[in-house]
Protein backbone atom coordinates (compact mmCIF):
# COMPACT_ATOMS: atom_id res chain seq x y z
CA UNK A 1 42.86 -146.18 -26.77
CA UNK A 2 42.59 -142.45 -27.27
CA UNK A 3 44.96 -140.25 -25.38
CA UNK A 4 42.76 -138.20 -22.81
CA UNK A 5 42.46 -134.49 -24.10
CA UNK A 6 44.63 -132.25 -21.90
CA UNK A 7 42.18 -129.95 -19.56
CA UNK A 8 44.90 -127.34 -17.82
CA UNK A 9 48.05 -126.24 -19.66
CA UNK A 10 50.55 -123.66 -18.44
CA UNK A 11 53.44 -122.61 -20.82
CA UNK A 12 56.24 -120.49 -19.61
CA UNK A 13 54.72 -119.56 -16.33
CA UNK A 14 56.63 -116.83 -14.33
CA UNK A 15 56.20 -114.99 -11.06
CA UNK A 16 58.97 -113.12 -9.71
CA UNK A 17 58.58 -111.36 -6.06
CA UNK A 18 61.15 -108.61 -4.30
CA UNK A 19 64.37 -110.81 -4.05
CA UNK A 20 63.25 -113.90 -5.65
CA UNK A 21 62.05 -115.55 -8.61
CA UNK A 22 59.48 -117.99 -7.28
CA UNK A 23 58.34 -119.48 -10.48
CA UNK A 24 60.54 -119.58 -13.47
CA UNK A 25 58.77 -120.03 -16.99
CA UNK A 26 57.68 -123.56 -16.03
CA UNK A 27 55.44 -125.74 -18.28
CA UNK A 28 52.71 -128.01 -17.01
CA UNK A 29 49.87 -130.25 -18.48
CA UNK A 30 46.77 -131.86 -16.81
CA UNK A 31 44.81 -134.06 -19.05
CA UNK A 32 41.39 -135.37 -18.08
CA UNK A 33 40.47 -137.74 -15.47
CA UNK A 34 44.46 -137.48 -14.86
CA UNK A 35 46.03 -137.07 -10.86
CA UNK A 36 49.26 -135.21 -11.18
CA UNK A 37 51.46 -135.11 -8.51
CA UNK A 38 53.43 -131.75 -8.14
CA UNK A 39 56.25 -132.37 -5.87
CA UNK A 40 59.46 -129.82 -4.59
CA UNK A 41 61.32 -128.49 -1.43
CA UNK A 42 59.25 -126.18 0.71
CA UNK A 43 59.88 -122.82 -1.64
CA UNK A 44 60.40 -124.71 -4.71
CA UNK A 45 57.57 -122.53 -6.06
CA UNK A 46 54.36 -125.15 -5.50
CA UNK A 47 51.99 -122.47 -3.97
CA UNK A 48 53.11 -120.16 -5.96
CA UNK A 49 52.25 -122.00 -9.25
CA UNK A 50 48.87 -122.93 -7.94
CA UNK A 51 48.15 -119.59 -6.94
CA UNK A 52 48.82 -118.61 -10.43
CA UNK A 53 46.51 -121.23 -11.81
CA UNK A 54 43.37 -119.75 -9.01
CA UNK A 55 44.03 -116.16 -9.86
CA UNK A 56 45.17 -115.25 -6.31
CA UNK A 57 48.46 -114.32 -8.13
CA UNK A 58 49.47 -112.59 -11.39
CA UNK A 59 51.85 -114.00 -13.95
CA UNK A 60 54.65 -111.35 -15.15
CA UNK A 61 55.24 -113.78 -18.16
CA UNK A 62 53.63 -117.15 -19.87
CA UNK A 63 50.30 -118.12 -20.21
CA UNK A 64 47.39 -120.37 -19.07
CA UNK A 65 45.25 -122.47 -21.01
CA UNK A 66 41.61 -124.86 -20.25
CA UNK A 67 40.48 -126.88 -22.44
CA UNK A 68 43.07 -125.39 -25.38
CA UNK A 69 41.91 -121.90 -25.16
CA UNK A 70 44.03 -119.17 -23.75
CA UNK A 71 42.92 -117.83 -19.93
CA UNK A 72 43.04 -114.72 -17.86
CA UNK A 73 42.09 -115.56 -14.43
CA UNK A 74 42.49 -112.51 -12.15
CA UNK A 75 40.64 -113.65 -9.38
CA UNK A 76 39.65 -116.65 -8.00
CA UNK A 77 35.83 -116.12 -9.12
CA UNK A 78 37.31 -116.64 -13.05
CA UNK A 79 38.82 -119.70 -11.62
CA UNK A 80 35.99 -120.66 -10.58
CA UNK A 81 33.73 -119.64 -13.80
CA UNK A 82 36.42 -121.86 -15.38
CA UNK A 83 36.08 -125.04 -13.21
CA UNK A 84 39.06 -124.36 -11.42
CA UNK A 85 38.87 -125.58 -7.72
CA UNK A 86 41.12 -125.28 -4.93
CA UNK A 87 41.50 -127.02 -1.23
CA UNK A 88 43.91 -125.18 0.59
CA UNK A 89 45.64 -126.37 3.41
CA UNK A 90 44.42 -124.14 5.95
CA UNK A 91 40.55 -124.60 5.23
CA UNK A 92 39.02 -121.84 4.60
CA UNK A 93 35.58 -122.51 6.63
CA UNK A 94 33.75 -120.82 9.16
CA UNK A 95 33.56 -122.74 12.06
CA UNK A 96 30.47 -121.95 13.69
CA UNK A 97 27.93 -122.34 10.34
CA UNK A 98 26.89 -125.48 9.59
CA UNK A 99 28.10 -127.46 6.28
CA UNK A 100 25.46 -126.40 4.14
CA UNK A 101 26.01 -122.58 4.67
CA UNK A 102 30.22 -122.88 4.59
CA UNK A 103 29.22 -124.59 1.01
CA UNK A 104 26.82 -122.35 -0.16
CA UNK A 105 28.69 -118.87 1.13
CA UNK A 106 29.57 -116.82 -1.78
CA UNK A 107 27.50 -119.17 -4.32
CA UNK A 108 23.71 -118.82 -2.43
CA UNK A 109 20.78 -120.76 -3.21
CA UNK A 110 17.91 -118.25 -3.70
CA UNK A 111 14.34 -118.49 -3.88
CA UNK A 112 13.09 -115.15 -4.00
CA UNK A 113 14.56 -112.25 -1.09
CA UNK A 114 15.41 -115.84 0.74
CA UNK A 115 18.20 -118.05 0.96
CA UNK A 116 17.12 -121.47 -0.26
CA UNK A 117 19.01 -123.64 2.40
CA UNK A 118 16.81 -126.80 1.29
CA UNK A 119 17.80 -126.71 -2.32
CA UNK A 120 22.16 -126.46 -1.50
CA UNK A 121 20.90 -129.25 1.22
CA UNK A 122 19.87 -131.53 -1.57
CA UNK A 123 22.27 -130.17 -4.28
CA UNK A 124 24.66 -131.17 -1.53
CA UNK A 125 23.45 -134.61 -0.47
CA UNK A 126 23.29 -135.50 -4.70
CA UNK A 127 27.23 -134.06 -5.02
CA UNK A 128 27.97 -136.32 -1.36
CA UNK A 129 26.80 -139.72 -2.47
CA UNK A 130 27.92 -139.00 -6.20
CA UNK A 131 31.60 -139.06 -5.18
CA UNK A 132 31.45 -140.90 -1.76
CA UNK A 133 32.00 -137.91 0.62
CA UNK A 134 30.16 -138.84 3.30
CA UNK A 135 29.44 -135.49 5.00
CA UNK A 136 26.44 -134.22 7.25
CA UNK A 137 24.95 -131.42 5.91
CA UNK A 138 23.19 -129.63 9.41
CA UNK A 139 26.49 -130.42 10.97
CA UNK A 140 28.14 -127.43 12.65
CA UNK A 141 31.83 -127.35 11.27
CA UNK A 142 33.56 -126.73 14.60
CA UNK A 143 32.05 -130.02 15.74
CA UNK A 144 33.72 -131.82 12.46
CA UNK A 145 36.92 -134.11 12.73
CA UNK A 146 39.64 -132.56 10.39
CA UNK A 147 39.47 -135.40 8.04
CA UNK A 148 35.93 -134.41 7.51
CA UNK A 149 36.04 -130.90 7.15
CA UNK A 150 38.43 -131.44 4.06
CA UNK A 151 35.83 -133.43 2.34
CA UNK A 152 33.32 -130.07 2.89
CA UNK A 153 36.31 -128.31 1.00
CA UNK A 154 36.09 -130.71 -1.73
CA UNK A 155 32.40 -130.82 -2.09
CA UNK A 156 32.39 -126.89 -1.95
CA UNK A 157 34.73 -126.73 -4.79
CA UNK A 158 32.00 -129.13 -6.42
CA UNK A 159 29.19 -127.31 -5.42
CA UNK A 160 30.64 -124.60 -7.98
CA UNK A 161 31.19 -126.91 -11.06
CA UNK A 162 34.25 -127.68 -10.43
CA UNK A 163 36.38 -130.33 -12.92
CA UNK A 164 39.92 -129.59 -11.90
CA UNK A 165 40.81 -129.93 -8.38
CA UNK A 166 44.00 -128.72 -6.75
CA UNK A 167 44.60 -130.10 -3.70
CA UNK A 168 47.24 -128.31 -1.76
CA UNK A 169 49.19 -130.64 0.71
CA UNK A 170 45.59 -132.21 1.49
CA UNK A 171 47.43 -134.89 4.13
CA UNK A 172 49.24 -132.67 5.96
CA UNK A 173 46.91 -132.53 9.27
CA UNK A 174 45.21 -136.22 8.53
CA UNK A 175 45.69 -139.31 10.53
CA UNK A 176 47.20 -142.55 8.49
CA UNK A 177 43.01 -143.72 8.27
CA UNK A 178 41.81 -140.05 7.00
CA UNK A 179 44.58 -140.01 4.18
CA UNK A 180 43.49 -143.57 2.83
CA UNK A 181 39.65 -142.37 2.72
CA UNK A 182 41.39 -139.13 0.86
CA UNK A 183 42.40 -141.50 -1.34
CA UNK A 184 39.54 -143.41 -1.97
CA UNK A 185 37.43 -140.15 -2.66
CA UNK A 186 39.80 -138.96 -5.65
CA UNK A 187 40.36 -142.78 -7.34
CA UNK A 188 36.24 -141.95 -7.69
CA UNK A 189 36.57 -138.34 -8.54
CA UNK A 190 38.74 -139.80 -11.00
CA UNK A 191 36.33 -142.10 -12.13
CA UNK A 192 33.91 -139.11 -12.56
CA UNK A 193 35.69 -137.63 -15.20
CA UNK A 194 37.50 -134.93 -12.90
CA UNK A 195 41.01 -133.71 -12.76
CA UNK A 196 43.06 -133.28 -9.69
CA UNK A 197 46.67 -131.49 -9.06
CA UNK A 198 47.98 -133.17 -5.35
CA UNK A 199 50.82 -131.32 -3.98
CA UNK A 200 52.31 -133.42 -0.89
CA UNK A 201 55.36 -133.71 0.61
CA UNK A 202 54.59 -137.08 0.66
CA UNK A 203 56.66 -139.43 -1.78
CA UNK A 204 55.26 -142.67 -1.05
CA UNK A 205 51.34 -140.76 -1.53
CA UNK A 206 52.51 -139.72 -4.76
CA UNK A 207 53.66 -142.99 -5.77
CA UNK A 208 50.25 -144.39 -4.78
CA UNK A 209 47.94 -141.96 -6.16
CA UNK A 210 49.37 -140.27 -8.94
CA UNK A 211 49.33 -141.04 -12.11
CA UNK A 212 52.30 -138.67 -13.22
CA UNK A 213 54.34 -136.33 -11.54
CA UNK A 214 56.12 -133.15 -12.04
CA UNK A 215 58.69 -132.22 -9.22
CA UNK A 216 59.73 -128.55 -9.19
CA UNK A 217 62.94 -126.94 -7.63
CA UNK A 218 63.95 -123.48 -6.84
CA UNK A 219 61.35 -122.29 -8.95
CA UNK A 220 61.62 -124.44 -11.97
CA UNK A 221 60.41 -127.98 -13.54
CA UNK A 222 63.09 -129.95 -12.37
CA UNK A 223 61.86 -132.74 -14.38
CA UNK A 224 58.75 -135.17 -14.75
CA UNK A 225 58.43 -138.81 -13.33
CA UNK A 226 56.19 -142.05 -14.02
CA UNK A 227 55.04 -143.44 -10.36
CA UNK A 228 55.08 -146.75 -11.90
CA UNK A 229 58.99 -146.55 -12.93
CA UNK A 230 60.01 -144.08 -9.49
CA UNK A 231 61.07 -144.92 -6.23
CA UNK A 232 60.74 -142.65 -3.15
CA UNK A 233 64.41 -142.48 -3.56
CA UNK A 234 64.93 -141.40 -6.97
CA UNK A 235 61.66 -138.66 -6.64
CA UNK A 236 63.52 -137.37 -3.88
CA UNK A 237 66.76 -137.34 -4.86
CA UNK A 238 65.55 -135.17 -7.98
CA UNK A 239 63.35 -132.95 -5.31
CA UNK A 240 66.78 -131.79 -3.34
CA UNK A 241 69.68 -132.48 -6.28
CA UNK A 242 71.23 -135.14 -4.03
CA UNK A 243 70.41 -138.15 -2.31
CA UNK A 244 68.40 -138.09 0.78
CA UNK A 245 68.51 -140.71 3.41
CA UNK A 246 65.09 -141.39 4.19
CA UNK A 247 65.39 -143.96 7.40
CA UNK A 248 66.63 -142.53 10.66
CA UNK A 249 69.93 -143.59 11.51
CA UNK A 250 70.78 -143.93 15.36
CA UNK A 251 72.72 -146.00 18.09
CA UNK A 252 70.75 -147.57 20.61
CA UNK A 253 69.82 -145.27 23.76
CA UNK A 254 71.31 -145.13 27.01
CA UNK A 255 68.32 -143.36 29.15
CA UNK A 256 69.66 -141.33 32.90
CA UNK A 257 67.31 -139.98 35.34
CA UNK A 258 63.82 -138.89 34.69
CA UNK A 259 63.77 -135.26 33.56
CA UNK A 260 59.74 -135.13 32.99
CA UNK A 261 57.80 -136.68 35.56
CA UNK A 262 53.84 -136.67 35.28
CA UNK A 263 51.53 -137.72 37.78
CA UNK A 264 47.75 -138.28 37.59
CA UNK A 265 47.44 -134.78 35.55
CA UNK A 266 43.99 -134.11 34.27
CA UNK A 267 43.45 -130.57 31.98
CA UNK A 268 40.40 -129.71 30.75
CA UNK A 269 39.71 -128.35 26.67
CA UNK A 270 38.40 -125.15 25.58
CA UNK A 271 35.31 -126.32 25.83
CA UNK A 272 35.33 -127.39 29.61
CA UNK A 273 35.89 -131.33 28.98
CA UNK A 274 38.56 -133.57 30.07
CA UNK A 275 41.04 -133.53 27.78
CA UNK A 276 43.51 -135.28 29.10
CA UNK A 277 42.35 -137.65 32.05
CA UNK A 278 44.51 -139.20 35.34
CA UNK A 279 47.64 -139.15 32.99
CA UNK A 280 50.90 -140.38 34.18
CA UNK A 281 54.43 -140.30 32.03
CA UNK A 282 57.94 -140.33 32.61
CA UNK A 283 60.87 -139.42 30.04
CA UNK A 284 64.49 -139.63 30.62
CA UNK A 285 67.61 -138.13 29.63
CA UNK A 286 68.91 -139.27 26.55
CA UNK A 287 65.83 -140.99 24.99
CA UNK A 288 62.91 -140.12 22.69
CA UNK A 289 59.34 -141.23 24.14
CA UNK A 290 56.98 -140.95 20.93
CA UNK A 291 53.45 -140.03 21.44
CA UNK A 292 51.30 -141.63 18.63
CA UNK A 293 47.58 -141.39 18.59
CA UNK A 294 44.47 -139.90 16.02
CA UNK A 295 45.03 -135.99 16.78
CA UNK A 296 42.35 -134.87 18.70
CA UNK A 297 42.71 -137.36 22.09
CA UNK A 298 44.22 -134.74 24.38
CA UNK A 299 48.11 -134.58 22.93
CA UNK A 300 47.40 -130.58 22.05
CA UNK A 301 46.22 -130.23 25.89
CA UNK A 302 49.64 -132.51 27.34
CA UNK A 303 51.75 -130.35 25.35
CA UNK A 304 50.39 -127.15 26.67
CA UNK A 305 50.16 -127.75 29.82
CA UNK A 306 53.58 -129.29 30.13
CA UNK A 307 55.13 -126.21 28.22
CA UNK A 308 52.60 -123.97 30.46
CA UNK A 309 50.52 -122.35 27.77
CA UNK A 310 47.43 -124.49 29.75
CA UNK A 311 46.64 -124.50 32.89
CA UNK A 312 45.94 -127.78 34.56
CA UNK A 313 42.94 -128.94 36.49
CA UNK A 314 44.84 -131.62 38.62
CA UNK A 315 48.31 -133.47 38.95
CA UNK A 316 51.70 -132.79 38.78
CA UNK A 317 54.61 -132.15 35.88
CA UNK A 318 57.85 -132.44 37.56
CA UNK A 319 60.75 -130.79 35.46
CA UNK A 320 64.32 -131.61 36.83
CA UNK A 321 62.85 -132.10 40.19
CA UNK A 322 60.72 -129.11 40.26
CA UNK A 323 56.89 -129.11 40.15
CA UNK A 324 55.85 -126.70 37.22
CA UNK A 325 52.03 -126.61 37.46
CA UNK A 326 51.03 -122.61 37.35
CA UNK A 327 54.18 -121.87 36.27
CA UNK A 328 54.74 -119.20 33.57
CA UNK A 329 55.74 -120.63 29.85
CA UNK A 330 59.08 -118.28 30.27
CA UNK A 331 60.14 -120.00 33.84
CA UNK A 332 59.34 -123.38 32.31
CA UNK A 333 61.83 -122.03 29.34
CA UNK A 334 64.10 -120.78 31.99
CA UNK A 335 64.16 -124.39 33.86
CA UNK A 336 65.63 -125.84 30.78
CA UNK A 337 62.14 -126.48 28.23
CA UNK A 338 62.38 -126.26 24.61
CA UNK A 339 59.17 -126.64 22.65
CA UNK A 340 58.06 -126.62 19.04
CA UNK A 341 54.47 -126.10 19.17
CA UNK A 342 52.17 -128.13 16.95
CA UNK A 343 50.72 -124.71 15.32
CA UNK A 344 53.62 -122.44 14.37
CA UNK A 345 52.01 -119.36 13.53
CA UNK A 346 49.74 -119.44 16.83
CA UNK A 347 52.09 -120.70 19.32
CA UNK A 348 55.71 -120.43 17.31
CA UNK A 349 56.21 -117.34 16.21
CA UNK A 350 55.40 -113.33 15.61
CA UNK A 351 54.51 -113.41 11.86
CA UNK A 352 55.23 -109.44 11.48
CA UNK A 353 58.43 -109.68 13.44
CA UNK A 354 61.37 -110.30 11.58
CA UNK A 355 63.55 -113.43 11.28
CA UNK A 356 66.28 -112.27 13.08
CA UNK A 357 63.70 -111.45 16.43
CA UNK A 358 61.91 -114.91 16.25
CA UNK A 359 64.95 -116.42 16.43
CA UNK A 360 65.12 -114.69 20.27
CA UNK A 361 61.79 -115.18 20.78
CA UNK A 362 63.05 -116.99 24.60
CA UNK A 363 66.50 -115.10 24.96
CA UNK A 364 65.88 -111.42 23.68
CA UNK A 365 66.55 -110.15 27.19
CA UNK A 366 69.95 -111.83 27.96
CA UNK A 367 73.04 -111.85 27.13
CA UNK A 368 74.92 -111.82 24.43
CA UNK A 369 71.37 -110.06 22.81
CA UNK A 370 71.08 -107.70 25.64
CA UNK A 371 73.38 -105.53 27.59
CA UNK A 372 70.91 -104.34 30.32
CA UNK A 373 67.76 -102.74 28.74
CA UNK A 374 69.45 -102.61 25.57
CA UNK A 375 68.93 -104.85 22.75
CA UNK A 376 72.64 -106.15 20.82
CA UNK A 377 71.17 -106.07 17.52
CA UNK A 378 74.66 -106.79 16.05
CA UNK A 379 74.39 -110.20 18.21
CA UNK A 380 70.86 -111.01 16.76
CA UNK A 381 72.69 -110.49 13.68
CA UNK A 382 75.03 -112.86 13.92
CA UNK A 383 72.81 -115.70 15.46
CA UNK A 384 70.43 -115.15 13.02
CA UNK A 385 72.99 -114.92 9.88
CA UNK A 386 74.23 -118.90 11.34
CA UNK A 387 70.62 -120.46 12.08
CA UNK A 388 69.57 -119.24 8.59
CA UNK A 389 72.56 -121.14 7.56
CA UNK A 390 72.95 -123.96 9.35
CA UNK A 391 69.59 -124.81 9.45
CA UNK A 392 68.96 -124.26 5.70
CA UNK A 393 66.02 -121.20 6.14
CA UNK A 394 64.95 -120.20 2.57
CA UNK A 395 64.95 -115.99 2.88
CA UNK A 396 66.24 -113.46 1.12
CA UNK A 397 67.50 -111.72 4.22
CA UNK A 398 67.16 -112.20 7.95
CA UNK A 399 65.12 -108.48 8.23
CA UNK A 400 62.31 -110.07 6.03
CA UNK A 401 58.72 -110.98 8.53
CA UNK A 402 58.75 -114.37 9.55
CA UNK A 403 55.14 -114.13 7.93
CA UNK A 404 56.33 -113.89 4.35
CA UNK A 405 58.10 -117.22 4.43
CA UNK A 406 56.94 -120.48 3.00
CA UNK A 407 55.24 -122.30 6.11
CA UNK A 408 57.61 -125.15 5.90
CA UNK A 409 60.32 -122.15 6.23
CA UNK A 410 58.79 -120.61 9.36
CA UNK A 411 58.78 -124.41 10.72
CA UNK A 412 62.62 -124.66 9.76
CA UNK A 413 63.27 -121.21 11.85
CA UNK A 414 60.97 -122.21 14.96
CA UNK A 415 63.59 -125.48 14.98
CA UNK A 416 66.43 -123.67 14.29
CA UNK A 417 65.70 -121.63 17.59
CA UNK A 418 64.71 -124.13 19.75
CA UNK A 419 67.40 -126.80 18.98
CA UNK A 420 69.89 -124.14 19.43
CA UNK A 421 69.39 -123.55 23.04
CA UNK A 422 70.65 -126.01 25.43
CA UNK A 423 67.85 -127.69 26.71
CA UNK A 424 67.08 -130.53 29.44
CA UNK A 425 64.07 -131.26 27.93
CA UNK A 426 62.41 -131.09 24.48
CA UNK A 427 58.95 -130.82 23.49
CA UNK A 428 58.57 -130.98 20.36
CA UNK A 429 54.92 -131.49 18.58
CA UNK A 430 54.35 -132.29 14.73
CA UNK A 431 58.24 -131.19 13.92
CA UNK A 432 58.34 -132.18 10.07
CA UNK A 433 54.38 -131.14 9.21
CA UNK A 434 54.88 -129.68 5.71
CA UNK A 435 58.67 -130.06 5.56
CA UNK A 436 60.11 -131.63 2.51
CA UNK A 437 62.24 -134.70 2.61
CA UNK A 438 65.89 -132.78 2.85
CA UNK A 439 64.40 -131.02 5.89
CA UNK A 440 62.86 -133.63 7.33
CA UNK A 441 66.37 -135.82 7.29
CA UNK A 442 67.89 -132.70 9.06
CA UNK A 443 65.58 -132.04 11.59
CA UNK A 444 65.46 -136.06 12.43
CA UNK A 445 69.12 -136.09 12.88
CA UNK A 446 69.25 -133.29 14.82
CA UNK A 447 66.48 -134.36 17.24
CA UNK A 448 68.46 -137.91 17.48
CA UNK A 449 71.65 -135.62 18.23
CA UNK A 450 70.32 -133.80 20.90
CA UNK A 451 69.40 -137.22 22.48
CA UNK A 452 72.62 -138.89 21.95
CA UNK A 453 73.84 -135.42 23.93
CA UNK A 454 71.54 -136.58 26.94
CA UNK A 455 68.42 -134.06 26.23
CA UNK A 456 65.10 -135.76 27.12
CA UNK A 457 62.73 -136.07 24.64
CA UNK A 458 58.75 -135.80 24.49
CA UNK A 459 57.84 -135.88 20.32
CA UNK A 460 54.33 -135.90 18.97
CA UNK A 461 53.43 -136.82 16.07
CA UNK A 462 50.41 -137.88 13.98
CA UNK A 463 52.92 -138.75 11.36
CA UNK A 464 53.61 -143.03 12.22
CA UNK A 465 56.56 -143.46 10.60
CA UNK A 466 57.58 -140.76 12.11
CA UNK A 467 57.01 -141.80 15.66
CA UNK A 468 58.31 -145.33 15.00
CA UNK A 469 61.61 -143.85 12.93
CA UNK A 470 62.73 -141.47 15.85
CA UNK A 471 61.56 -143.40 19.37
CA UNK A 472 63.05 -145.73 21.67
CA UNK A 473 59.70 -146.36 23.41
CA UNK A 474 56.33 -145.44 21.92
CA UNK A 475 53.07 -143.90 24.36
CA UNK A 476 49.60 -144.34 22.50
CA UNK A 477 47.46 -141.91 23.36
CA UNK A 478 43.30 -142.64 23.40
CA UNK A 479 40.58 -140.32 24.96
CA UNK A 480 42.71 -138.43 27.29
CA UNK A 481 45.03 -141.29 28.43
CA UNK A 482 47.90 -143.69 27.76
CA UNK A 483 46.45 -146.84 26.87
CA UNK A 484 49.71 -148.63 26.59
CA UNK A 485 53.99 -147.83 26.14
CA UNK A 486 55.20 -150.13 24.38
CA UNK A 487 58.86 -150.60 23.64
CA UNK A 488 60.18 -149.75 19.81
CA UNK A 489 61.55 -153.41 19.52
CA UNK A 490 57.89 -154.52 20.03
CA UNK A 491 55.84 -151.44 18.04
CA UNK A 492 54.96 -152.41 14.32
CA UNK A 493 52.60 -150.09 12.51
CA UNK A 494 49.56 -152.57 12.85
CA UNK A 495 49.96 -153.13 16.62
CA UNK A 496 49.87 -149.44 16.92
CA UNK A 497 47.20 -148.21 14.85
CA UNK A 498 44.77 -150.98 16.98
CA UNK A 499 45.85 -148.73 19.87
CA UNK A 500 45.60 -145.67 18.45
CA UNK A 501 41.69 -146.96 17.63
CA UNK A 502 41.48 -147.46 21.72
CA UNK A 503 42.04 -151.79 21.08
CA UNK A 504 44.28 -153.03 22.94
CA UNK A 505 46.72 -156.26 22.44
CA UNK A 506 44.49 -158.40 24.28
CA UNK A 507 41.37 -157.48 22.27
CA UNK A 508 42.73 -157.50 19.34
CA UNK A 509 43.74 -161.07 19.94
CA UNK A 510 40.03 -162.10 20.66
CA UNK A 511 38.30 -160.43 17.96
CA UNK A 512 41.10 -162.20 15.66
């Protein structure tokens, strides 16, 4: 059989920004029909490289090739003209047009003066059904489940004659059911003759999608794997340069008193609707209570109005004795709450701050980084200069923005500052999303730390394994309530994802 003719080539590839060299004259092939897997640490140089390849970026040195022939893209519109397309992983959509205008924006159908809507409608049904993306065209996108929205990303990338397809960490914000369809749809882009780069943090994705893989670190190749030899250890033991213990270790718990105590709380969305509804939940010192359940069933809404960024319609959240409802979010801090939202860079952080003042974000105004009125910059100094450290924070300096960090760096200095603080009670929402596998082992053995030191804690995750690596009791979460807690001795993955669907044991038993 004939080898498949190679479709993307870079050669020598280097970007170098102030303080770093992000990309170090690295060498890549895609061939046709081929999914490569492009794996690294969070600032190994993975966006970087793809922003190369979609002209969002210059190179300062090698060069690109399609289809043999030597490339300038300097923009993503010759990436485009070249049948380069990208799905980032913060969509880029506009939520309040329906599908059919998000696909044809920038690429318009026109017949005459007028936008011909009915002829992207069609071109878009055709590209839908060709590839199994089942997508409604009149659909408004803000209405959309996540997991559908990325498939509009594909089939706009499509809709502009696209036969390479980077996919940039396109599981990060799916549920365990979203990421198999994912999967599904590119074994028949595949099929179709097209050519997809999948970054992911995720080894054992990698492993089942990919048909090679290329793992990158600080900035160069650090060498290329065959799924079908590779293990998730061995891929990510050549990600970090050491071995990495991927299963939690931790001694069983030894729960105290209840330190969150919620009764019959009901808070409404956005929108007006009951998000979460007639909720009740207890955590205790010393023990992890896991929230599992498809994002979208009211965790967001828990978490912010236990953490007092929402207000609540009805109920009570009882911190340490103390009713909390209308409370600011800086007397909940005060009371003992630490919290790692679920979206950093809305809820986590001041992106044009720099590292060193997001790190007292909650503590600016006391001592040691205050004397009275006056900020102790020399004390930010130092607590920033041993959270960087400890905590592993990939930055040239600690006076850099926040903002110009890798997201999975931003997420390592939002933990660094809220697991630094003693706390009674942690909240901590979607800790690893877009962390690598060194950082993830870190910030699961410090969570299981802080519980071992008698901190109660409230995770959420949409990540399973997650969930059922790190809890001592698991809470599934379904339209607004807890359908059932269930004990980790007694929680296996299928058991679980029934609830998560809203079935419970019993039904489950009779449908069987």
């Amino acid at each position: 059989m004939s080898e498949a003719p190679v479709v993307l080539e870079v050669r020598g590839l280097t970007k170098r920004f102030p303080g770093v060299l992000a990309n170090d004259h690295i060498d890549l092939k895609l061939s046709k029909g081929q999914v490569l897997g492009l794996l690294g640490e969070n600032g190994a140089g993975k966006s970087t490289l793809m922003n190369l390849i979609y002209g969002l970026y210059t190179p300062d040195e090698g060069e690109i090739l399609v289809n043999g022939q030597p490339v300038h893209i300097h923009d993503p519109n010759d990436a485009i003209a070249l049948g380069i397309g990208m799905v980032h992983q913060h969509f880029q959509l506009v939520p309040v047009l329906t599908v059919t205008e998000n696909i044809m924006l920038g690429n318009e159908s026109v017949r005459g003066p007028f936008l011909d809507r009915r002829a992207a409608r069609r071109r878009i049904l055709e590209i839908a059904q060709h590839y199994g993306l089942k997508v409604d065209p009149d659909a408004l996108v803000e209405d959309l489940p996540v997991g559908v929205q990325q498939r509009v990303e594909i089939i706009k990338a499509l809709y502009r004659k696209a036969d390479i397809l980077i996919l940039d960490e396109p599981t990060a914000v799916l549920t365990p059911q979203e990421a198999e369809g994912l999967f599904d749809i590119m074994r028949t882009l595949q099929e179709r003759g097209v050519s997809i780069i999948f970054i992911t943090h995720k080894l054992k994705e990698v492993l089942e999608v990919c048909d090679a893989i290329t793992v990158l670190r600080n900035g160069t190749v650090a060498g290329h794997a065959d799924p079908q030899q590779s293990t998730q250890k061995s891929l990510a033991s050549m990600m970090v340069g050491r071995e990495v213990i991927l299963q939690v270790e931790k001694d069983e718990a030894h729960p105290g008193e209840p330190v969150l105590s919620i009764q019959n709380l009901t808070v409404l969305s956005d929108r007006g609707l009951v998000a979460v509804n007639d909720l009740s939940l207890e955590v205790r010192a010393g023990e992890i209570l896991g929230v599992a359940g498809v994002q979208g069933n009211g965790q967001t809404e828990l978490v912010e109005a236990i953490t007092g960024l929402r207000e609540a319609a009805s109920g009570r959240i009882v911190i340490v004795g103390q009713n909390v409802i209308g409370h600011s979010p800086r007397s909940i801090t005060e009371a003992g709450v630490a919290h790692v939202p679920e979206d950093r860079q809305k809820d986590g952080m001041v992106a044009s701050f720099p590292i060193k003042d997001n790190l007292v974000l909650q503590t600016y105004y006391v001592g040691p980084f205050a004397r009275g009125i006056l900020a102790n910059e020399a004390a930010k100094d130092d607590n920033a200069r041993h959270l960087v450290q400890q905590y592993d924070v990939r930055t040239p300096s600690i006076y850099v923005n926040i903002g110009s960090l890798s997201g999975g760096n931003q997420q390592k200095t939002i933990v660094a500052r809220e697991f630094s603080r003693p706390s009674k009670l942690l909240v901590v929402a979607q800790p690893t999303r877009g962390l690598d596998v060194g950082s993830i082992e870190f910030i699961h053995q410090q969570i299981v730390r802080m519980r071992d030191e008698g901190t109660a804690i409230l995770l959420v995750s949409a990540e399973l394994d997650e969930i059922l690596s790190l809890s001592d009791r698991v809470a599934v979460m379904y339209a607004g309530k807890i359908i059932d807690i269930v004990s980790i001795e007694q929680a296996d993955r299928e058991h679980i994802g029934l609830l998560m669907a809203g079935v419970r044991h019993q039904e489950a038993e009779s449908h069987g």
